[in-house]
N, C-alpha and C. Protein backbone atom coordinates (compact mmCIF):
# COMPACT_ATOMS: atom_id res chain seq x y z
N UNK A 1 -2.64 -8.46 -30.41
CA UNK A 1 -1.66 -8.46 -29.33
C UNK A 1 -2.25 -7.73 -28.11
N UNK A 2 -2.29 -8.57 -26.88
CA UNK A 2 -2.64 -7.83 -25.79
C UNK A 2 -1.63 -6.47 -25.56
N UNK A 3 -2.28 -5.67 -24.91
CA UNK A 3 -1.77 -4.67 -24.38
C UNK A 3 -1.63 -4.30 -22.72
N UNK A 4 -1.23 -5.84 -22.01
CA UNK A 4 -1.98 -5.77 -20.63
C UNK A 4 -0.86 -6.82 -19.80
N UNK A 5 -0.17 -6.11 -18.94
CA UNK A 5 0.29 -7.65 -18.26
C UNK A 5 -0.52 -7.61 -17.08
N UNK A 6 -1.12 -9.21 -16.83
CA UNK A 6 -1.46 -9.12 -15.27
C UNK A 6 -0.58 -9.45 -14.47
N UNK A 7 -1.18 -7.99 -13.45
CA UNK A 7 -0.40 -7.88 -12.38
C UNK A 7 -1.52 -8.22 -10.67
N UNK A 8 -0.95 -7.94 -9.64
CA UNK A 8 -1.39 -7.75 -8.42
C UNK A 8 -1.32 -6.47 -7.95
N UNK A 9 -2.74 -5.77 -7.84
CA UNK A 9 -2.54 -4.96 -6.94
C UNK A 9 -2.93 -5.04 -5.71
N UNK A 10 -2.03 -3.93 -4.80
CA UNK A 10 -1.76 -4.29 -3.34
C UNK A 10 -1.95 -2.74 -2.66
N UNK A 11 -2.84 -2.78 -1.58
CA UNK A 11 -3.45 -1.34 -1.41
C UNK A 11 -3.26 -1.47 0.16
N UNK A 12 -2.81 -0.23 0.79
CA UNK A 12 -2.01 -0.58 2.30
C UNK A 12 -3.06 0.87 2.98
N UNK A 13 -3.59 0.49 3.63
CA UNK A 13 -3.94 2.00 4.50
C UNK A 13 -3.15 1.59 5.84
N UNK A 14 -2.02 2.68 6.37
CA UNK A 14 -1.96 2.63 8.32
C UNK A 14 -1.81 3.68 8.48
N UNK A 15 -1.42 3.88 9.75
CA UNK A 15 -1.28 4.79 10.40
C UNK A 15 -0.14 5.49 10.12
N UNK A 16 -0.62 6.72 9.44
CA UNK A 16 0.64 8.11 8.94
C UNK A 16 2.03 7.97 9.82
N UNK A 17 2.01 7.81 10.52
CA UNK A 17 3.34 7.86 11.27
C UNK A 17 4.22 6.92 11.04
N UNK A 18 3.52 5.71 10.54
CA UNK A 18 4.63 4.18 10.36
C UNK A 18 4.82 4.39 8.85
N UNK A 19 4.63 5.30 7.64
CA UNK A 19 5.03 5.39 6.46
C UNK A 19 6.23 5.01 6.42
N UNK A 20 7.17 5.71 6.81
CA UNK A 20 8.66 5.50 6.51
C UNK A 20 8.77 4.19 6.58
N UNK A 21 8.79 3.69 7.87
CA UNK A 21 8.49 2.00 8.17
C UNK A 21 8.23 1.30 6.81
N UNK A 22 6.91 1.46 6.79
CA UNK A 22 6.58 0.94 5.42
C UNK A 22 7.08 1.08 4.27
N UNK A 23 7.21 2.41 3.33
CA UNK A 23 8.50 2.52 3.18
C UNK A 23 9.89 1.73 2.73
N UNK A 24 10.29 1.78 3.82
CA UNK A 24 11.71 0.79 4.51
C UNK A 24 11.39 -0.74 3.35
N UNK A 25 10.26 -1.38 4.07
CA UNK A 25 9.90 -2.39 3.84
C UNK A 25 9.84 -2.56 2.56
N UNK A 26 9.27 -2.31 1.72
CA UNK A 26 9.08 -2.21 0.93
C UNK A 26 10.31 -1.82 -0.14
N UNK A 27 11.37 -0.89 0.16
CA UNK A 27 12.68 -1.41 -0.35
C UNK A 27 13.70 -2.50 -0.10
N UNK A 28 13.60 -3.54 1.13
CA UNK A 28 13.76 -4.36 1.41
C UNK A 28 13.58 -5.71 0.52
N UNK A 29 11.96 -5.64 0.15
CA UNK A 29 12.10 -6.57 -0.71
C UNK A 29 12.30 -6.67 -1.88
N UNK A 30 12.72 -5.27 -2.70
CA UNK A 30 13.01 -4.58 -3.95
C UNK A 30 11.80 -4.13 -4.63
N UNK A 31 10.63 -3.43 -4.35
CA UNK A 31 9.77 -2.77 -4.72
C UNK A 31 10.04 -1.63 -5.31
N UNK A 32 9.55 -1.22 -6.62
CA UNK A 32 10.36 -0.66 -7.63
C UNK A 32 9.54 0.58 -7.86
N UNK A 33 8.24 0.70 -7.47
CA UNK A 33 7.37 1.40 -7.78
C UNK A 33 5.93 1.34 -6.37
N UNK A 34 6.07 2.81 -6.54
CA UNK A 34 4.60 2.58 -5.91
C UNK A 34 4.07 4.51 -5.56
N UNK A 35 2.82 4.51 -5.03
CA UNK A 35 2.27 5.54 -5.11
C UNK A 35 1.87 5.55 -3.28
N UNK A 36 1.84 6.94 -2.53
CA UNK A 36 1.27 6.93 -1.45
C UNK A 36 0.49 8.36 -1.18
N UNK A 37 -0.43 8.33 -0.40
CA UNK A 37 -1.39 9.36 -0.20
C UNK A 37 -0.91 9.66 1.29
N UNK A 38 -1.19 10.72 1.49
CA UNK A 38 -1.28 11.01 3.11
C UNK A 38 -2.17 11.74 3.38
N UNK A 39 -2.44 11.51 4.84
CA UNK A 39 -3.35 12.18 5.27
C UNK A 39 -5.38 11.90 4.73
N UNK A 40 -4.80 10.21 4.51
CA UNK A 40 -6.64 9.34 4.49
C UNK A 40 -7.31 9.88 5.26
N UNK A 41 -8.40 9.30 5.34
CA UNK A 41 -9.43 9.23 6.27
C UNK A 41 -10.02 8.03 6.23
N UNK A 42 -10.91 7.86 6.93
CA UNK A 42 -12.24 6.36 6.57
C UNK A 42 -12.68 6.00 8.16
N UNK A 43 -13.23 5.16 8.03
CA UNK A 43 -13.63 4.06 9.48
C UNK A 43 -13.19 2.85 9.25
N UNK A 44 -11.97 2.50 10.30
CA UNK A 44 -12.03 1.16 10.48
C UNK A 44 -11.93 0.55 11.70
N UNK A 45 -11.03 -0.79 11.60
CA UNK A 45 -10.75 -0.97 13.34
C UNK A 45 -10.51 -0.14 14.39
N UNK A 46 -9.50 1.06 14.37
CA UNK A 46 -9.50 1.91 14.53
C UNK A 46 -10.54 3.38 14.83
N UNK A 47 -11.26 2.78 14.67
CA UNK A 47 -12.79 4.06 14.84
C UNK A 47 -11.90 4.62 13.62
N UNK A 48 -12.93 6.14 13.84
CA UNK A 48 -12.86 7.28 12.65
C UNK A 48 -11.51 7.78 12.83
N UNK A 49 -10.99 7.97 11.02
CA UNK A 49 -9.82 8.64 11.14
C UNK A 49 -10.17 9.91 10.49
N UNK A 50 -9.77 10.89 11.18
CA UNK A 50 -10.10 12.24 10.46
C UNK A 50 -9.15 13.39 10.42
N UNK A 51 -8.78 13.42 9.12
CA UNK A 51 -7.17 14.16 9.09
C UNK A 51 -7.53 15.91 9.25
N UNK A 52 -8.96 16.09 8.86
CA UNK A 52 -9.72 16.99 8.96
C UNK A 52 -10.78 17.66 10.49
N UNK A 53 -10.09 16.99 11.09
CA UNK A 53 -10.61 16.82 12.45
C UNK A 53 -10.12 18.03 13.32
N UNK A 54 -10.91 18.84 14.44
CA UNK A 54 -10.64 20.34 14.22
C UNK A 54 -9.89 20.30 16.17
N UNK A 55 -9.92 19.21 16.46
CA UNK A 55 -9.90 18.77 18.12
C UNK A 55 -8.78 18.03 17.89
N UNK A 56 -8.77 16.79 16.89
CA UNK A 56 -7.53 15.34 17.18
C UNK A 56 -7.52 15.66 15.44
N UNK A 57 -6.44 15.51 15.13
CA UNK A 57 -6.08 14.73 14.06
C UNK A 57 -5.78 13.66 13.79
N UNK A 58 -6.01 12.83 13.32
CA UNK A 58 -5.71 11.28 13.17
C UNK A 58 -5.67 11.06 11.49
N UNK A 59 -4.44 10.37 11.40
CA UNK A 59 -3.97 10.27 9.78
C UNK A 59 -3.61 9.26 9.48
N UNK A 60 -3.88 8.76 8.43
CA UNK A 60 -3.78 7.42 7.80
C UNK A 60 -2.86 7.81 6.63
N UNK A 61 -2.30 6.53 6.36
CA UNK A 61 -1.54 6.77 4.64
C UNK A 61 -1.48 5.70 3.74
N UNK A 62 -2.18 5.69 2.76
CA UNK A 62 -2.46 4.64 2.02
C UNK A 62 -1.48 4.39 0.74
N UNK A 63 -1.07 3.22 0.50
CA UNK A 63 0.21 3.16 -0.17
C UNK A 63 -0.48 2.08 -1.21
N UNK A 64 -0.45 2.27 -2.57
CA UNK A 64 -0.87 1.68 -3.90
C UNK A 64 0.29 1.17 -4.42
N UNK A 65 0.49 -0.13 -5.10
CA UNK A 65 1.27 -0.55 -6.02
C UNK A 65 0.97 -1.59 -6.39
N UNK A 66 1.34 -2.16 -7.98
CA UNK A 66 1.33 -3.22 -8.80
C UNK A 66 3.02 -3.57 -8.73
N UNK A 67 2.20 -5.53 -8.97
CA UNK A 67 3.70 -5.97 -9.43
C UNK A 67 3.18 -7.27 -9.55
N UNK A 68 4.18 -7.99 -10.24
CA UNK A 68 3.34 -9.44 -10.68
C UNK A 68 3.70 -10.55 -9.10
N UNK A 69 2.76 -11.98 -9.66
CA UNK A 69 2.66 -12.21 -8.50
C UNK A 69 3.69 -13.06 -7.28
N UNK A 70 4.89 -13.38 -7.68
CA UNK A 70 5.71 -13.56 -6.91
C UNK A 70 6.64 -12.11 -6.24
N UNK A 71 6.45 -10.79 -7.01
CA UNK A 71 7.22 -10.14 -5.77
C UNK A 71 5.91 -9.46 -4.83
N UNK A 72 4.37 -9.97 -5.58
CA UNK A 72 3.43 -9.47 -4.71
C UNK A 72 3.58 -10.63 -2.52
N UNK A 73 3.87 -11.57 -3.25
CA UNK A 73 4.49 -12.70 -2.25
C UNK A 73 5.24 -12.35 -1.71
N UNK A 74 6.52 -11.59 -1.94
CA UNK A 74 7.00 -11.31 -1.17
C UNK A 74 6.56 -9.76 -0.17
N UNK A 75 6.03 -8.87 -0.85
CA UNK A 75 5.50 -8.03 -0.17
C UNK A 75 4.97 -8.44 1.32
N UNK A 76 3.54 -9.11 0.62
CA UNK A 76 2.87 -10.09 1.89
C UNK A 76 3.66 -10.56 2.70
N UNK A 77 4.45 -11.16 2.20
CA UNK A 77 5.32 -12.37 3.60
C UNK A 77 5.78 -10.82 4.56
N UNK A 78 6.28 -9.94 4.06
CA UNK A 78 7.08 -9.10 4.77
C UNK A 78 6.35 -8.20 5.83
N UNK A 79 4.81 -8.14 5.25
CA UNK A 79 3.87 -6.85 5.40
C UNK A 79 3.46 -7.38 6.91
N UNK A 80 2.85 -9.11 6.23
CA UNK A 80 2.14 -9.70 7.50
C UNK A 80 2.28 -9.32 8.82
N UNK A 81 3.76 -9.51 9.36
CA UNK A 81 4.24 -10.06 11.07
C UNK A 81 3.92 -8.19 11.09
N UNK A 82 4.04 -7.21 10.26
CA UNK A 82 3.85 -5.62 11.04
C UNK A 82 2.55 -5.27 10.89
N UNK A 83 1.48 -5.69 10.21
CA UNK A 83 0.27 -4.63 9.91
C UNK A 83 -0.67 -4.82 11.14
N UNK A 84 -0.27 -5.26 12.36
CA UNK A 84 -0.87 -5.46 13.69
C UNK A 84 -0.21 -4.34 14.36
N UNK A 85 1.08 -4.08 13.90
CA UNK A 85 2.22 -2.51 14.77
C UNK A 85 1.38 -1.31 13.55
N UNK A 86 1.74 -1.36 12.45
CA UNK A 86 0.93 -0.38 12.04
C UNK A 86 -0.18 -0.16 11.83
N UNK A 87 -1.27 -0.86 12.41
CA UNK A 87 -2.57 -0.54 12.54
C UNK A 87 -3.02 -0.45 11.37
N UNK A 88 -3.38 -1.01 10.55
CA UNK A 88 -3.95 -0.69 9.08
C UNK A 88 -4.48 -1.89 8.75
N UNK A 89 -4.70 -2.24 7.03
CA UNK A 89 -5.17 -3.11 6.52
C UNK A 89 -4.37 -3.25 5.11
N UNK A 90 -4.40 -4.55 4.45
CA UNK A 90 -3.63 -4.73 3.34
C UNK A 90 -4.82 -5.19 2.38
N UNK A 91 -4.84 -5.09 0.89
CA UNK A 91 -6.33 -5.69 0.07
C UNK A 91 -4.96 -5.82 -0.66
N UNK A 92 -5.12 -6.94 -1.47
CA UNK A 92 -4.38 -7.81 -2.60
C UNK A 92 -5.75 -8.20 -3.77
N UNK A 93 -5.47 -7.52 -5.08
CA UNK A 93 -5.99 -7.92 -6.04
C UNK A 93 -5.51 -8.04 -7.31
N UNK A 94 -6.56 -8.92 -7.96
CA UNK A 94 -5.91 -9.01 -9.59
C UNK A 94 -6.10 -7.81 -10.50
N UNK A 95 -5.39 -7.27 -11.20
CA UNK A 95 -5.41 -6.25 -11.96
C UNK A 95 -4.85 -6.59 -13.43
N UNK A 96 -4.89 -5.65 -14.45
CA UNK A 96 -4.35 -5.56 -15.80
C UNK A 96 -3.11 -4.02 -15.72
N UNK A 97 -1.76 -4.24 -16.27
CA UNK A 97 -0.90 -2.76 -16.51
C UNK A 97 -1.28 -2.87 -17.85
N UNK A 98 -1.62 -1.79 -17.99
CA UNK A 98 -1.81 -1.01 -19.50
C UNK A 98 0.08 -0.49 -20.00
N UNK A 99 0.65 -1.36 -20.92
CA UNK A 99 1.70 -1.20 -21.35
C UNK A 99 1.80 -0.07 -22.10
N UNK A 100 3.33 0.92 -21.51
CA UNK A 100 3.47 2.00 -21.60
C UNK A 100 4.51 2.25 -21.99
N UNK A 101 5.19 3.25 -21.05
CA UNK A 101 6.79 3.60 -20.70
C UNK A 101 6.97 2.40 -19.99
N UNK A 102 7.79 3.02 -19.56
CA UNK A 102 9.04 1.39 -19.13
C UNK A 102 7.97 1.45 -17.73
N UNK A 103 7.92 0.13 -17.15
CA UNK A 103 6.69 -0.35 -16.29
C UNK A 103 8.15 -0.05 -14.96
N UNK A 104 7.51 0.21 -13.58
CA UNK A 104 7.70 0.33 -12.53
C UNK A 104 7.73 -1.10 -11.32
N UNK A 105 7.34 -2.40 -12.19
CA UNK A 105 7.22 -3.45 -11.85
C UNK A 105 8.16 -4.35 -11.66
């Protein structure tokens, strides 16, 4: 017996300030689960973000979650028309949940 459902994972870096936004969204389309970091860093479109930065701070917040692939669809449909306002990037991949406690999916 597998021990694995596949799922989609969906990995969000923007700009710290539009979290809530995102957020929002993301209860909108009934997203049940998810994990967020604050205060990223990296290089992207955006030049350097550096939350560690001793002049500017600039902060990113990267938001992790699985879910199978029709409410990953809906995520996307929703994410699309804003991730140009929140400045960031979205990565969509295939993954395995290691069956546990009650899944967040």
């Amino acid at each position: 017996m597998d021990a694995t459902i596949a799922m989609k994972r969906i990995e969000i870096v923007i700009d710290e300030e539009k979290l809530e936004e995102l957020i929002a969204l993301m209860n909108q389309v009934g997203v049940r689960g998810y994990t967020f970091i604050k205060q990223a860093g990296g290089l992207g479109s955006r030049g350097t973000r550096r939350p560690d930065g001793i002049f500017f701070e600039e902060h990113n917040a990267m938001m992790i979650l699985a879910c199978q692939t029709p409410q990953a669809q809906k995520v996307i449909d929703v994410l699309r028309p804003k991730l140009k306002e929140f400045g960031g990037m979205c990565l969509v991949s295939d993954c395995s949940w290691v069956e546990g406690p009650a899944a967040s999916y």
